[in-house]
N, C-alpha and C. Protein backbone atom coordinates (compact mmCIF):
# COMPACT_ATOMS: atom_id res chain seq x y z
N UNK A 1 -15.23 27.52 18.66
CA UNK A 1 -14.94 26.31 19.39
C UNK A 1 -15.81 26.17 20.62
N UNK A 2 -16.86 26.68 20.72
CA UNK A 2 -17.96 27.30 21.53
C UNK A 2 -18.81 25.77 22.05
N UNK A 3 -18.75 24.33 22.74
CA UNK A 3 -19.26 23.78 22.73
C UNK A 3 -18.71 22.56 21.82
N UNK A 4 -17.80 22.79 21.51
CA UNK A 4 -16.42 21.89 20.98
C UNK A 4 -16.77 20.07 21.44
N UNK A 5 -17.11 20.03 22.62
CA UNK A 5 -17.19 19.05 23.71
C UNK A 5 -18.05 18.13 22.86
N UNK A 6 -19.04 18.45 22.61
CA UNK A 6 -20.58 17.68 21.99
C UNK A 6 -19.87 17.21 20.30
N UNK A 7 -18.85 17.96 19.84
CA UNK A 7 -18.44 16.42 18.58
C UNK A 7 -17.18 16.09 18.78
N UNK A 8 -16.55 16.18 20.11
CA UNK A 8 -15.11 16.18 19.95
C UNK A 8 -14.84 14.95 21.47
N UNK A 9 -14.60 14.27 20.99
CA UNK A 9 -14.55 13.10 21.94
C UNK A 9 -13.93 11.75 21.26
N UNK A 10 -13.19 11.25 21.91
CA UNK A 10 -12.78 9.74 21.36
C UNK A 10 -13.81 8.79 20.79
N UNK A 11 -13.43 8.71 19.50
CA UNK A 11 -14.68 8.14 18.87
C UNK A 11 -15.25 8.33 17.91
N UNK A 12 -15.26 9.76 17.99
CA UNK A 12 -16.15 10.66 17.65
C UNK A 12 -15.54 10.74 15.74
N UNK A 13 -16.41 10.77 14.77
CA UNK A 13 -15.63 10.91 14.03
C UNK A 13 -15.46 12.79 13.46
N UNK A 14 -13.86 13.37 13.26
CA UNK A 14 -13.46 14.15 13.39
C UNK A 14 -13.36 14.82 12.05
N UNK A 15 -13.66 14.06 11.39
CA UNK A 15 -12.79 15.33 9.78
C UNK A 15 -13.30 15.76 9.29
N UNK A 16 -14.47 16.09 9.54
CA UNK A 16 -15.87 16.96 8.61
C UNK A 16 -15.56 18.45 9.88
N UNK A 17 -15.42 18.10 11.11
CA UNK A 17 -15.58 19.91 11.56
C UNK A 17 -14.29 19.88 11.48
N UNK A 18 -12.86 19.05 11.58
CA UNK A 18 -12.17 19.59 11.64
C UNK A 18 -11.76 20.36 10.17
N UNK A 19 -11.97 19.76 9.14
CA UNK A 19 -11.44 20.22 7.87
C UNK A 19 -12.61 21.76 7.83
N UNK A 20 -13.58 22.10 8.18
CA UNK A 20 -14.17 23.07 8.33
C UNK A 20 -13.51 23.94 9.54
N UNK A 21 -13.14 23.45 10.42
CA UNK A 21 -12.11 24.55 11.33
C UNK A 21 -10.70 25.13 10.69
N UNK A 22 -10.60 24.29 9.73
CA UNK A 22 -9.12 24.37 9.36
C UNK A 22 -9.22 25.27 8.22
N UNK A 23 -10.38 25.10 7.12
CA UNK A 23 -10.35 26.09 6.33
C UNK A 23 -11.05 27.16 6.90
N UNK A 24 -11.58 27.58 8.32
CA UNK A 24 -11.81 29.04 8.79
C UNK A 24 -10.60 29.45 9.17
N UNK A 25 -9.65 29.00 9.74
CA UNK A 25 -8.34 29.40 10.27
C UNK A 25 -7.53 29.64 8.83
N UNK A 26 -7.71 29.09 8.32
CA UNK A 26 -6.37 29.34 7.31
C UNK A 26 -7.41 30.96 6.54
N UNK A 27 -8.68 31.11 6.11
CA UNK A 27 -8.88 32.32 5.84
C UNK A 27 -8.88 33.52 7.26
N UNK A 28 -8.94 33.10 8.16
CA UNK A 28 -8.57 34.04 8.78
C UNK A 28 -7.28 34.25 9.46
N UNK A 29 -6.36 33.26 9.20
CA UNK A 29 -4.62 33.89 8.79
C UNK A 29 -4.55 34.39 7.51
N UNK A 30 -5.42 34.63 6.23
CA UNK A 30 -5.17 35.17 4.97
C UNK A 30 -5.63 36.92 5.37
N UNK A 31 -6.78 37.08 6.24
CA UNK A 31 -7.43 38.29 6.61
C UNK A 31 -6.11 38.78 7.38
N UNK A 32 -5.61 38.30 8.58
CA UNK A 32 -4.51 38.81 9.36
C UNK A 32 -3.60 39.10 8.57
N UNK A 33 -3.05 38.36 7.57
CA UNK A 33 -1.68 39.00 6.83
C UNK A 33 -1.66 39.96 5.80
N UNK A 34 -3.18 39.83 5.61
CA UNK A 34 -3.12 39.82 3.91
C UNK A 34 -2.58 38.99 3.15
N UNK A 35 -2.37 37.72 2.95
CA UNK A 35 -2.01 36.77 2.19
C UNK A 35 -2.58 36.09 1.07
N UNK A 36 -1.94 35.41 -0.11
CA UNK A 36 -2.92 34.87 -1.40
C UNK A 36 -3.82 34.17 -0.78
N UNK A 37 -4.46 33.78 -1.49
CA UNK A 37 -5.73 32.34 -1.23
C UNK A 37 -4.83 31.43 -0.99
N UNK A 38 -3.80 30.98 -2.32
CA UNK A 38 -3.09 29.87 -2.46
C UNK A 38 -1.88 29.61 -1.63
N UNK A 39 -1.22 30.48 -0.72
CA UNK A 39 -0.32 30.59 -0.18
C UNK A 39 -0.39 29.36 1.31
N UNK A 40 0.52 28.60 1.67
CA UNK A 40 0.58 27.48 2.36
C UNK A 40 -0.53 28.08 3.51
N UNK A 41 -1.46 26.83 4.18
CA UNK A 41 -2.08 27.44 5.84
C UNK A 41 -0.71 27.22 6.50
N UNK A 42 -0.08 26.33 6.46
CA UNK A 42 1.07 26.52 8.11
C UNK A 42 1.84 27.70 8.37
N UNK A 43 2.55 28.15 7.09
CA UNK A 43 3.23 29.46 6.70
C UNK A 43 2.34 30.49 7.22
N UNK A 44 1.15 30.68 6.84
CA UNK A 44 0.39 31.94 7.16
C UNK A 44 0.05 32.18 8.31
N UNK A 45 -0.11 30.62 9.12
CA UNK A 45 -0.74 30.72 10.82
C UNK A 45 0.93 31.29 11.41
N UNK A 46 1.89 29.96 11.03
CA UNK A 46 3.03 30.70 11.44
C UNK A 46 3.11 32.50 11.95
N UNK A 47 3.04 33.02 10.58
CA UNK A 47 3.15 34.87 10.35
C UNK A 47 2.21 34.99 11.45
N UNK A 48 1.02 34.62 11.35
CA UNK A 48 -0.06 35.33 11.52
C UNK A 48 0.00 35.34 13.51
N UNK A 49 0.90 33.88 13.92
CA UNK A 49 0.80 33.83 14.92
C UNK A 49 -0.49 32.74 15.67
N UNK A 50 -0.74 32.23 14.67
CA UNK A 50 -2.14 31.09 15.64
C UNK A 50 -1.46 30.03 15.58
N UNK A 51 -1.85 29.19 16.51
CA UNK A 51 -1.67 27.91 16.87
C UNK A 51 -2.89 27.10 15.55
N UNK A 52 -2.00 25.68 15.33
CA UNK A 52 -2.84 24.93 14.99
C UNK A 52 -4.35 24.71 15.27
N UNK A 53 -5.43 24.36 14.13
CA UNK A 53 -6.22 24.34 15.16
C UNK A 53 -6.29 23.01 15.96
N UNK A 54 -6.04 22.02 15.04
CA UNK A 54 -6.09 20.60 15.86
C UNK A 54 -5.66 20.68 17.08
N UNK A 55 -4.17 21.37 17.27
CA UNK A 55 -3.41 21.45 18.55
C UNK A 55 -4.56 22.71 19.15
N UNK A 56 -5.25 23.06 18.97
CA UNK A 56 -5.69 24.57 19.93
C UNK A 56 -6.92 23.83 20.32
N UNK A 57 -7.56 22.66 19.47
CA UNK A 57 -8.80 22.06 20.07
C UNK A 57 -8.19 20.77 21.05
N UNK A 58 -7.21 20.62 20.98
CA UNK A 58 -6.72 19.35 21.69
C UNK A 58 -6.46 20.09 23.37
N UNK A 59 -5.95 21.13 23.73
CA UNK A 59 -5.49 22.08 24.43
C UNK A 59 -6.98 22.57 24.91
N UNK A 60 -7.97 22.63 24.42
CA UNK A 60 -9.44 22.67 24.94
C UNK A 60 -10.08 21.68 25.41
N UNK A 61 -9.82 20.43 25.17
CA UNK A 61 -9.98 19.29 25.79
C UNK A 61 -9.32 19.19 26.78
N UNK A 62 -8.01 19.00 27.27
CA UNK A 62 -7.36 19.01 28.33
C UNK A 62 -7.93 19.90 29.54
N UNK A 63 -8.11 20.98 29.21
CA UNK A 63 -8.32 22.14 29.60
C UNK A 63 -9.74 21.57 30.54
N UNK A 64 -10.86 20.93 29.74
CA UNK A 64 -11.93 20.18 30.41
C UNK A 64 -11.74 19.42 31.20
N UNK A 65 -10.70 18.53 31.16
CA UNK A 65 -10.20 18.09 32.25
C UNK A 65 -9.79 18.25 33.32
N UNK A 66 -9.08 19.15 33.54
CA UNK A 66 -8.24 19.69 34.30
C UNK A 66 -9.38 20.73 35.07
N UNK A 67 -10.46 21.28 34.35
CA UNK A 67 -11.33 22.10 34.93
C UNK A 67 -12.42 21.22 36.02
N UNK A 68 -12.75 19.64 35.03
CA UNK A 68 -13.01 18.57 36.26
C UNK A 68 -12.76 18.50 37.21
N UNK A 69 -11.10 18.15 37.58
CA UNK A 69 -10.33 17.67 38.77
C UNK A 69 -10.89 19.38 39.53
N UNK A 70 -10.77 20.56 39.22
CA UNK A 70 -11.29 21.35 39.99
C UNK A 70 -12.69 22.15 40.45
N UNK A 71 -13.42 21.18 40.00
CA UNK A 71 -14.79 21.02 40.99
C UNK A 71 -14.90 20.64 41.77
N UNK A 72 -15.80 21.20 42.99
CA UNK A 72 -15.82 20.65 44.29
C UNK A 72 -16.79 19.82 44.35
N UNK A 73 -16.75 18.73 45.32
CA UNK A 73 -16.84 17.60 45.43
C UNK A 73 -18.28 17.04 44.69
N UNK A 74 -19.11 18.07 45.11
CA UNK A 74 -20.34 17.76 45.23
C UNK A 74 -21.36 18.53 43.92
N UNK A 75 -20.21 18.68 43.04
CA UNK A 75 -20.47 18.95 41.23
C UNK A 75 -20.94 17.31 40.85
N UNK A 76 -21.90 18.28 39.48
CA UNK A 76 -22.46 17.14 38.76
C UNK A 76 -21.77 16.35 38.33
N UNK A 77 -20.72 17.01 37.54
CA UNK A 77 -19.67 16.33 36.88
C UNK A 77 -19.15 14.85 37.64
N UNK A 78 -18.27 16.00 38.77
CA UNK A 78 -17.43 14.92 39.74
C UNK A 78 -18.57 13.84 40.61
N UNK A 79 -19.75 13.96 40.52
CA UNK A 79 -20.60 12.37 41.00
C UNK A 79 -20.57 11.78 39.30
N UNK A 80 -20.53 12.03 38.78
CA UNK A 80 -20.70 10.79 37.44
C UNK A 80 -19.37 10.23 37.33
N UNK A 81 -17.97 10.93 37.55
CA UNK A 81 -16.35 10.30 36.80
C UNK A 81 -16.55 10.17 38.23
N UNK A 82 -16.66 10.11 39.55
CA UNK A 82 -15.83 9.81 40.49
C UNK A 82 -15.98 8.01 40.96
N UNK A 83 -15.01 7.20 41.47
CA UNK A 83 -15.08 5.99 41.62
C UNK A 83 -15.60 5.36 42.72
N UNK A 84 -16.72 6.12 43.25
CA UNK A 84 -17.11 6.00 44.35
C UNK A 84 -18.41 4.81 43.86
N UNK A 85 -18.67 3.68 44.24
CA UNK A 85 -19.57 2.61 44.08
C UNK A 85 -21.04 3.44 44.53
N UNK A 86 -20.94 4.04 44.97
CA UNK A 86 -22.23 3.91 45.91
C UNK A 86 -22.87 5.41 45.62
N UNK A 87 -22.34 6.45 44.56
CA UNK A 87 -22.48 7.24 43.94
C UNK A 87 -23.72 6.68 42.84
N UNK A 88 -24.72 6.65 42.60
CA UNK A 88 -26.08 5.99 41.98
C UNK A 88 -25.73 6.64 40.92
N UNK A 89 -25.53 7.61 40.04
CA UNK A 89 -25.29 8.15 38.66
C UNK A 89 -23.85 8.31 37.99
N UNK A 90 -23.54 7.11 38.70
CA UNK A 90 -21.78 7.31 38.60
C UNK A 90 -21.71 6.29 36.85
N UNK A 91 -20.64 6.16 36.13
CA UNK A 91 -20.39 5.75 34.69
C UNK A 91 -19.95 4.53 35.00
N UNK A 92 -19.54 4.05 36.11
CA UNK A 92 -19.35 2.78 36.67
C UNK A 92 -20.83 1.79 36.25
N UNK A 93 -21.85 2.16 36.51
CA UNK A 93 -22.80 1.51 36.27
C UNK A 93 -23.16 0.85 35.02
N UNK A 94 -22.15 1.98 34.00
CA UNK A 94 -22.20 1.28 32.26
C UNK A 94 -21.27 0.02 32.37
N UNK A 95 -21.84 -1.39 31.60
CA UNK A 95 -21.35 -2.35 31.80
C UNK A 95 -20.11 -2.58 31.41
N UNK A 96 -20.11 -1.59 29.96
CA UNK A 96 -18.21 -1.91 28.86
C UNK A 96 -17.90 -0.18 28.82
N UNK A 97 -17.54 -0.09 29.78
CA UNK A 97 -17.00 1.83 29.46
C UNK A 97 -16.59 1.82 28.66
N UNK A 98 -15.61 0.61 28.16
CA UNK A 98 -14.10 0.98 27.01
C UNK A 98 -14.94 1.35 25.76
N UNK A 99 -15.97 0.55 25.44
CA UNK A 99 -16.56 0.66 24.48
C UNK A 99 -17.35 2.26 24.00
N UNK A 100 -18.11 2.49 25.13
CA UNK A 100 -18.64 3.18 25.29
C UNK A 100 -18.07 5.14 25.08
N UNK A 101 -18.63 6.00 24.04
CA UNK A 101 -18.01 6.99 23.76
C UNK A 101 -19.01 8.43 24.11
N UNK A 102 -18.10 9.25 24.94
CA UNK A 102 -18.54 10.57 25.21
C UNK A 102 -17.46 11.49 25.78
N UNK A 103 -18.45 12.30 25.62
CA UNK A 103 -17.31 13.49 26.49
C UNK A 103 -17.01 13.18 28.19
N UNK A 104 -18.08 12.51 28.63
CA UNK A 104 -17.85 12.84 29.81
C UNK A 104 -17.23 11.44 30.35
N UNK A 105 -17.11 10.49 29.81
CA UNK A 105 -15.63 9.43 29.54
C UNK A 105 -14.95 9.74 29.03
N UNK A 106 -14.39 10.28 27.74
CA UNK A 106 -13.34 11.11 28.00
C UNK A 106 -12.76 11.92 28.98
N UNK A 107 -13.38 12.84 30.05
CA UNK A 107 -12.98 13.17 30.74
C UNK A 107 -12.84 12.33 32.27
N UNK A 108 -13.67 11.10 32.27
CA UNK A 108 -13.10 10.37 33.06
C UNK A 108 -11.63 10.04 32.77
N UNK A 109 -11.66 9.70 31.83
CA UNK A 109 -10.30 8.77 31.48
C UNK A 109 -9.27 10.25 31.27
N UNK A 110 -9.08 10.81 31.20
CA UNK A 110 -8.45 12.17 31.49
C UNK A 110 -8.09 12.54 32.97
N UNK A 111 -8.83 12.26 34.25
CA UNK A 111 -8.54 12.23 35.45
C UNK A 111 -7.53 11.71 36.10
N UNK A 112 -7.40 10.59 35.16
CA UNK A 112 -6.92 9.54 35.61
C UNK A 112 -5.13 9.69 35.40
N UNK A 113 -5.23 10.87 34.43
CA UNK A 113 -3.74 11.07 34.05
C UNK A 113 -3.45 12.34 35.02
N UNK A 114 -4.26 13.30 35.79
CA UNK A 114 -3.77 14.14 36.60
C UNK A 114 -3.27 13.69 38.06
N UNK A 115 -2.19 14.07 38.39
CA UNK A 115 -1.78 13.70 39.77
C UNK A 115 -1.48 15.18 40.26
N UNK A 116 -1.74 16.06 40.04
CA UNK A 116 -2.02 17.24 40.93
C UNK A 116 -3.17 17.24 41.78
N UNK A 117 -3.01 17.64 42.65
CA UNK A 117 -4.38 17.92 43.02
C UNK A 117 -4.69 19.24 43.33
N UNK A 118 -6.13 19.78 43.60
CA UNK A 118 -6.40 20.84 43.22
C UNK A 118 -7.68 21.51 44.16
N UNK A 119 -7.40 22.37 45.22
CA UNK A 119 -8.43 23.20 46.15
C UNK A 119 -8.55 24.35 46.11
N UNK A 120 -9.75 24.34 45.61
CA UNK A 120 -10.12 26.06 45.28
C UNK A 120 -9.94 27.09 46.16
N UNK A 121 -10.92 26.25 47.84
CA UNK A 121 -10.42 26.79 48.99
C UNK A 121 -9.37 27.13 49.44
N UNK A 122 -8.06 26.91 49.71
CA UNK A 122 -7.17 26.52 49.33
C UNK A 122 -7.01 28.25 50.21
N UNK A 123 -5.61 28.28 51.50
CA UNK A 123 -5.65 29.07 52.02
C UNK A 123 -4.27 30.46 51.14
N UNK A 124 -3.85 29.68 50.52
CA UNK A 124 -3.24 30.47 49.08
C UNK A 124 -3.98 31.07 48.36
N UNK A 125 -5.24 31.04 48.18
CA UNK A 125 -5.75 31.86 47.44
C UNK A 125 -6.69 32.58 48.38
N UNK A 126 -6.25 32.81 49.07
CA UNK A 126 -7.36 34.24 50.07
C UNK A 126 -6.55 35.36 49.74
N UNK A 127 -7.04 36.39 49.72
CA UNK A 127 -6.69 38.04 50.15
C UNK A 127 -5.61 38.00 50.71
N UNK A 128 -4.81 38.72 50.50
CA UNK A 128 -3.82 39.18 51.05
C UNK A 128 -2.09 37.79 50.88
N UNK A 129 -2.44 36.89 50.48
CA UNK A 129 -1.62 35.83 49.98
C UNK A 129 -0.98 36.22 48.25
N UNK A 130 -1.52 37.33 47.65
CA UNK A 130 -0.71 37.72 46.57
C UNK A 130 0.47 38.22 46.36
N UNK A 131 0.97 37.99 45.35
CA UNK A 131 1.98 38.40 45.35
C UNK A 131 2.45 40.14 45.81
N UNK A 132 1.38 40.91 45.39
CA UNK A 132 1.78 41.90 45.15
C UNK A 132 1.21 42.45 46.43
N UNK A 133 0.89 41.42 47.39
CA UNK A 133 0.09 41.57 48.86
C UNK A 133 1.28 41.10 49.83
N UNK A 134 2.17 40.10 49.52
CA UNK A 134 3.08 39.94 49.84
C UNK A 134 4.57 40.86 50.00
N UNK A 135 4.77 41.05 48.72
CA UNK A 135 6.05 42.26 48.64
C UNK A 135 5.64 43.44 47.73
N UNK A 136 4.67 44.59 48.59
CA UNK A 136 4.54 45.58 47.66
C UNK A 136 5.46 46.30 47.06
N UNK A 137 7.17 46.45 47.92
CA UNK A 137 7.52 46.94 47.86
C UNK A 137 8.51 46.65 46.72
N UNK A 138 8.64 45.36 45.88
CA UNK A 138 9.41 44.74 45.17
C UNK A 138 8.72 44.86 43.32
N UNK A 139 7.64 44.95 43.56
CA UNK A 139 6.75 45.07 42.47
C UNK A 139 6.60 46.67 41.88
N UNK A 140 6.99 47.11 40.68
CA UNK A 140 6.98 48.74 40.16
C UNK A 140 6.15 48.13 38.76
N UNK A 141 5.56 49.65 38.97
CA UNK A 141 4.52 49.45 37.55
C UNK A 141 5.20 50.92 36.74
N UNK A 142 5.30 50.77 35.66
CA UNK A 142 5.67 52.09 34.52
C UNK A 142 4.73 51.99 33.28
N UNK A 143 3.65 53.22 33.65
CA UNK A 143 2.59 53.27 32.76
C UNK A 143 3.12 54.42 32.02
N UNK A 144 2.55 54.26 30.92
CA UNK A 144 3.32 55.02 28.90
C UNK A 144 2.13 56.47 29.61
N UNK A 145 2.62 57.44 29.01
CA UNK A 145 2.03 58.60 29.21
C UNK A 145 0.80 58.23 28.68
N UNK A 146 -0.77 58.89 28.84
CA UNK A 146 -1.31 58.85 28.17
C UNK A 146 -1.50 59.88 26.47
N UNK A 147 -1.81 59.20 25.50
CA UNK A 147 -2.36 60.20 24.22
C UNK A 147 -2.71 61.54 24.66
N UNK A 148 -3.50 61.39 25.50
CA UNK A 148 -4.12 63.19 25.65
C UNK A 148 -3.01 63.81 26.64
N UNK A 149 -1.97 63.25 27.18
CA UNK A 149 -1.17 64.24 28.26
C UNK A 149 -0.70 65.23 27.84
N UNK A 150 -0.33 66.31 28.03
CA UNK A 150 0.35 67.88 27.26
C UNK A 150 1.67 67.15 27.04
N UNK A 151 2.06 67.47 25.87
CA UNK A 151 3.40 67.42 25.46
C UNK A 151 4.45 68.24 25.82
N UNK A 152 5.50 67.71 26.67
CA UNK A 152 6.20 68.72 26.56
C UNK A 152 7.62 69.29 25.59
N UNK A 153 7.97 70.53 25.83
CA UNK A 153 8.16 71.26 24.82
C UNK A 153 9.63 70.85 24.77
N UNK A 154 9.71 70.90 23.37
CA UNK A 154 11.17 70.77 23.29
C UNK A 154 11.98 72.15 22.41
């Protein structure tokens, strides 16, 4: 799903990679279980534990989004989706956006549904603001013996 972005966009037409994603997933829920050839894909991802792929590529899209809203200001990205007029390489400049299909309108129009907002800077994420920087004393770790430790005797 390495670059997913470049055929996966509104528009875009979808059922040639997806039906090729779908029959790699369903043989590799047959490898995970050991399962027939013929045996259902939903049943086997079920066992096997994978997510759909449609739903696991849809969840990668979002994911682009959401990775948008957290670029700082002065990313490539955020001068092309941002609504600033006076931004010279902004998507505003295309005359019919609606019409118009890509990834990186898609992820405009994806912005538009986040109302979080999001600072990297952000004095929560410095040193010493962790959790386990916060209450060391509340946090216990219980590590499994290791394989090579001497056994003891019973």
């Amino acid at each position: 799903t390495y670059g997913f972005r470049l055929w996966y966009f509104g528009g875009a037409p979808l059922s040639k990679p997806l039906s090729t994603l779908c029959t790699m997933q369903h043989n590799a829920a047959i490898w995970i279980t050991g399962g027939f050839r013929t045996s259902p894909t939903g049943a086997l991802e079920v066992i096997a534990g994978l997510i759909p792929i449609h739903l696991h590529i849809s969840k990668l899209a979002r994911r682009t989004e959401l990775h948008a809203a957290t670029v700082p200001p002065s990313h490539a990205i955020r001068s092309l989706v941002q609504k600033n007029p006076l931004s010279t390489p902004s998507l505003q400049l295309i005359k019919d956006l609606q019409t118009f299909h890509s990834p990186i309108t898609d992820i405009d129009r994806g912005l538009a549904d986040i109302i979080d907002s999001f600072n990297p800077l952000s004095p929560a994420h410095l040193p010493g603001s962790c959790i386990l920087d916060l209450f060391p004393n509340q946090v216990s770790f219980h590590h499994l013996p290791s394989r090579n430790a001497p056994k003891a005797d019973i």
